[in-house]
C-alpha atoms as a PDB file:
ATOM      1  CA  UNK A   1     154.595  60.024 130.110  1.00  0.00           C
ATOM      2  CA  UNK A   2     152.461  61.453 132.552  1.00  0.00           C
ATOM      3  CA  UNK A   3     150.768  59.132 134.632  1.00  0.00           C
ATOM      4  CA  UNK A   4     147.293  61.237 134.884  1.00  0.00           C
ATOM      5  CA  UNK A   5     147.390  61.301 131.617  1.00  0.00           C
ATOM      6  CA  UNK A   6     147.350  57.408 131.307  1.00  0.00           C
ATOM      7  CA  UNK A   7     144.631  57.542 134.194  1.00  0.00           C
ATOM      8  CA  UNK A   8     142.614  59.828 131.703  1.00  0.00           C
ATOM      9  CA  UNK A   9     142.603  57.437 128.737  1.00  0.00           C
ATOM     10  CA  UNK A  10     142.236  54.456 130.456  1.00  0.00           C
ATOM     11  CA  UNK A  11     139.354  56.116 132.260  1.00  0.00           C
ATOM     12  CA  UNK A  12     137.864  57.242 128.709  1.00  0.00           C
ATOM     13  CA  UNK A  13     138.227  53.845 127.205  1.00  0.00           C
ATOM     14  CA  UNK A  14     141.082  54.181 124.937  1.00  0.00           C
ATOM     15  CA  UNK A  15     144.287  53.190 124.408  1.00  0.00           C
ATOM     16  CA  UNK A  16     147.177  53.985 126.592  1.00  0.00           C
ATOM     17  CA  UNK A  17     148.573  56.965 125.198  1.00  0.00           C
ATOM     18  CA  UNK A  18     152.270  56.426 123.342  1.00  0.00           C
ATOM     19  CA  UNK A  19     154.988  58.689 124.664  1.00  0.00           C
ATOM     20  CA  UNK A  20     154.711  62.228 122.317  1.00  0.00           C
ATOM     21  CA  UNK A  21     151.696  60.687 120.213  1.00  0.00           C
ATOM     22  CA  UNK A  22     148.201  62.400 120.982  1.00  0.00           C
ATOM     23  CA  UNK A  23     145.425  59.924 121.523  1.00  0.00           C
ATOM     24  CA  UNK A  24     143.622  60.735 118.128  1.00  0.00           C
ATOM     25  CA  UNK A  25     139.777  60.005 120.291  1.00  0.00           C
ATOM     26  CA  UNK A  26     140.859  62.441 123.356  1.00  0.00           C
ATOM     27  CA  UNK A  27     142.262  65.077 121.987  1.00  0.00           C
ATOM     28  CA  UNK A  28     145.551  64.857 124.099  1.00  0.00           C
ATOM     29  CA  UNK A  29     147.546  67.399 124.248  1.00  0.00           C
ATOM     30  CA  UNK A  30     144.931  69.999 125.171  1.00  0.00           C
ATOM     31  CA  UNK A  31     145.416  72.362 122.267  1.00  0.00           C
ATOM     32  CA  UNK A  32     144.363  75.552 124.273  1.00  0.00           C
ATOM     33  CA  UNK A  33     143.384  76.415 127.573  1.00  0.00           C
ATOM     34  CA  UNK A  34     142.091  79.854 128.981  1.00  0.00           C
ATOM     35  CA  UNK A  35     144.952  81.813 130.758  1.00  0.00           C
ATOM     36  CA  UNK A  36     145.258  80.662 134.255  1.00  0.00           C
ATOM     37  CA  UNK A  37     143.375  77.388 133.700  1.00  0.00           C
ATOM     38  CA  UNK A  38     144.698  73.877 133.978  1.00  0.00           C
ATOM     39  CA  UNK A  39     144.559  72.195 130.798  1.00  0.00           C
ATOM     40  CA  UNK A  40     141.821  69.704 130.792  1.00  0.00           C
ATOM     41  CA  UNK A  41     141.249  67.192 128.040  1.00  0.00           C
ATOM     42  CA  UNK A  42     137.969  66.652 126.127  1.00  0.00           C
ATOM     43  CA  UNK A  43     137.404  62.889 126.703  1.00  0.00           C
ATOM     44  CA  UNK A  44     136.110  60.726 124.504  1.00  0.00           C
ATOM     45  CA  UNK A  45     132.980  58.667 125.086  1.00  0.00           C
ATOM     46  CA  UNK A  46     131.013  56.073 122.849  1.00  0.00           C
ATOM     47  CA  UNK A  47     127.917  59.095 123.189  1.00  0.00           C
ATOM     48  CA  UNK A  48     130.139  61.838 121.733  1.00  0.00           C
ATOM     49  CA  UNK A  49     130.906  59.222 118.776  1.00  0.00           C
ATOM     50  CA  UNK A  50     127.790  57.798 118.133  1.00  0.00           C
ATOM     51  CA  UNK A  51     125.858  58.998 115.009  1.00  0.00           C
ATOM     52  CA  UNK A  52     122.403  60.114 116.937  1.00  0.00           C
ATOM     53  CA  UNK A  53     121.721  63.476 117.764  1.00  0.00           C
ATOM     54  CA  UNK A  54     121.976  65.691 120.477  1.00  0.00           C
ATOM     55  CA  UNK A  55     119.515  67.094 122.962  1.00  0.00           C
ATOM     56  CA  UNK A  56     117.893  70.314 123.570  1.00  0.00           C
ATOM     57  CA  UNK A  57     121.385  72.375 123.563  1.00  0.00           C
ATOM     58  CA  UNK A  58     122.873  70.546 120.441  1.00  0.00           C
ATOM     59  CA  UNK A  59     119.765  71.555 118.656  1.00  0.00           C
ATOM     60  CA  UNK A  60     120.391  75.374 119.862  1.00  0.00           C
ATOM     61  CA  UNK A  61     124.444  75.061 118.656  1.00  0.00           C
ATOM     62  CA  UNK A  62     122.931  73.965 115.457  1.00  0.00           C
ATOM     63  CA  UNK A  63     120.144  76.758 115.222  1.00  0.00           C
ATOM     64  CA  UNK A  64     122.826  79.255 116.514  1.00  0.00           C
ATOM     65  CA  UNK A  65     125.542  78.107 113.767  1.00  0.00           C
ATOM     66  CA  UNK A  66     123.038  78.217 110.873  1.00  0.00           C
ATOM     67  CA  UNK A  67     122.166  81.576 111.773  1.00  0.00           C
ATOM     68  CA  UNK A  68     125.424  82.407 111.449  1.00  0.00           C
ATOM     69  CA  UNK A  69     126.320  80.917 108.728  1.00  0.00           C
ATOM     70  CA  UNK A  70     123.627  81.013 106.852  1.00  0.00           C
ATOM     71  CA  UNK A  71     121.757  84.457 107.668  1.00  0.00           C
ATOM     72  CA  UNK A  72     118.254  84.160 106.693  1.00  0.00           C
ATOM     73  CA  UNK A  73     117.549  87.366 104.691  1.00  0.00           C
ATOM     74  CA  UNK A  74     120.450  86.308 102.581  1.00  0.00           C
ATOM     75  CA  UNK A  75     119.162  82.724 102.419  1.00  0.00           C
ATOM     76  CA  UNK A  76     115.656  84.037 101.342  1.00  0.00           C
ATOM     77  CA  UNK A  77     117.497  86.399  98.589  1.00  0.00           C
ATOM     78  CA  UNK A  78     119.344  83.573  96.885  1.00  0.00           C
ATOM     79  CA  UNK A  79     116.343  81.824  97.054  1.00  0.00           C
ATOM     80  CA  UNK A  80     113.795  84.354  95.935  1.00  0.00           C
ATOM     81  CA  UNK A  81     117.007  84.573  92.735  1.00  0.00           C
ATOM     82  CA  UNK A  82     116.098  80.757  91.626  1.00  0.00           C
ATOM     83  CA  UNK A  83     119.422  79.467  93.417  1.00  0.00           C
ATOM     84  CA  UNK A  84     119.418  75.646  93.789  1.00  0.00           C
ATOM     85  CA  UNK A  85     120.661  73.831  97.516  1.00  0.00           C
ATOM     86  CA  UNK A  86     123.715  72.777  96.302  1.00  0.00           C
ATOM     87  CA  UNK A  87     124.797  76.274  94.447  1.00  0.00           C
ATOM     88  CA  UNK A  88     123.859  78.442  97.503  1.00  0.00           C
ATOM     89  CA  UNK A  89     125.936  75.857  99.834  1.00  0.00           C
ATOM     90  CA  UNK A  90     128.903  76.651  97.974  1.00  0.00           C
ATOM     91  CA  UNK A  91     128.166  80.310  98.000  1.00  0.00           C
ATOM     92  CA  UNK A  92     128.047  80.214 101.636  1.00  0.00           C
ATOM     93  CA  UNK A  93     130.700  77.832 102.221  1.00  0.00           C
ATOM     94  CA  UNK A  94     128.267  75.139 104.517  1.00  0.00           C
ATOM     95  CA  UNK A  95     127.206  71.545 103.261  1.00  0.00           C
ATOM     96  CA  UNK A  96     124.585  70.757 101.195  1.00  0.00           C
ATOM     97  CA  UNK A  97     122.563  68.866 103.671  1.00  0.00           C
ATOM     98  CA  UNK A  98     123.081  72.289 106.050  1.00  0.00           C
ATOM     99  CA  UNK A  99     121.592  74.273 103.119  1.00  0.00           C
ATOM    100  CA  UNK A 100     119.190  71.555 102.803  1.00  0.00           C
ATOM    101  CA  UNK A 101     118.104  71.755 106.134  1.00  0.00           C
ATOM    102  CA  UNK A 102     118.433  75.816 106.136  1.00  0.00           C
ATOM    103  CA  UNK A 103     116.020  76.199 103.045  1.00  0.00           C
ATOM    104  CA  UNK A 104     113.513  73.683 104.807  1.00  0.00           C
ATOM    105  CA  UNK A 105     113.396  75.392 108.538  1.00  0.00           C
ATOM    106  CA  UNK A 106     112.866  78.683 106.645  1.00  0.00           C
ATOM    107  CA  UNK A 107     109.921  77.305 104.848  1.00  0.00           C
ATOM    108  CA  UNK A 108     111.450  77.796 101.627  1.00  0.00           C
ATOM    109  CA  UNK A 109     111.068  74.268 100.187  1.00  0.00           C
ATOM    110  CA  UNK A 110     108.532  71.762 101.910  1.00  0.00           C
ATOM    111  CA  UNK A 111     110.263  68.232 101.685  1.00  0.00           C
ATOM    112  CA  UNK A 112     112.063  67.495 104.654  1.00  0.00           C
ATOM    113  CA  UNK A 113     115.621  66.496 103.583  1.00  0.00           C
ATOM    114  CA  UNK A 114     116.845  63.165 104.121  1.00  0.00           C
ATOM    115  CA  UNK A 115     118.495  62.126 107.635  1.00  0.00           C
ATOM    116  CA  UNK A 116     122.475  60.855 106.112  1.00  0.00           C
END
């Protein structure tokens, strides 16, 4: 076992790493790394894990993602066609609280969904 790799845990908080087991909070091994990069782990820490949310550039991931996801001309069309939250989540393959949330930020329904 590599020794910076103990380092790295023990830094992070968790357990020493077992010999050819990944450390299921650090993500050890690195999975990929960009050609000509040295593999660097994500780490974990108690912020990553906790259940609050992000700041200002979680928020923008989030915005980004439904947009993606969840395009809003097609989100108004299966809305405009009667579609209910939990059929269009299906149809576009996201959560029901992310359609939730989708059909509320595009003003299609007014009550704001729950936080869970």
């Amino acid at each position: 076992m590599r020794p910076r790799r103990v380092r790295r845990a023990r830094e992070a908080g968790c357990p020493p790493p077992v010999a050819g087991s990944p450390c299921w909070r650090c993500a050890w091994p690195p999975r990929w790394t960009p050609r000509g990069a040295a593999p660097e782990p994500i780490l974990c820490r108690e912020a990553d894990l906790s259940a609050r949310g992000g700041g200002p550039l979680e928020r923008e991931a989030n915005n980004f993602a439904a947009s993606l996801l969840m395009p809003e001309a097609q989100v108004r069309e299966v809305a405009a066609g009667g579609m209910d939250v939990d059929t269009a989540a299906e149809r576009f393959g996201v959560s029901d609280i992310a359609m939730d949330w989708r059909y509320f930020n595009l003003g299609i329904t007014t009550e704001r969904p729950r936080m869970t």
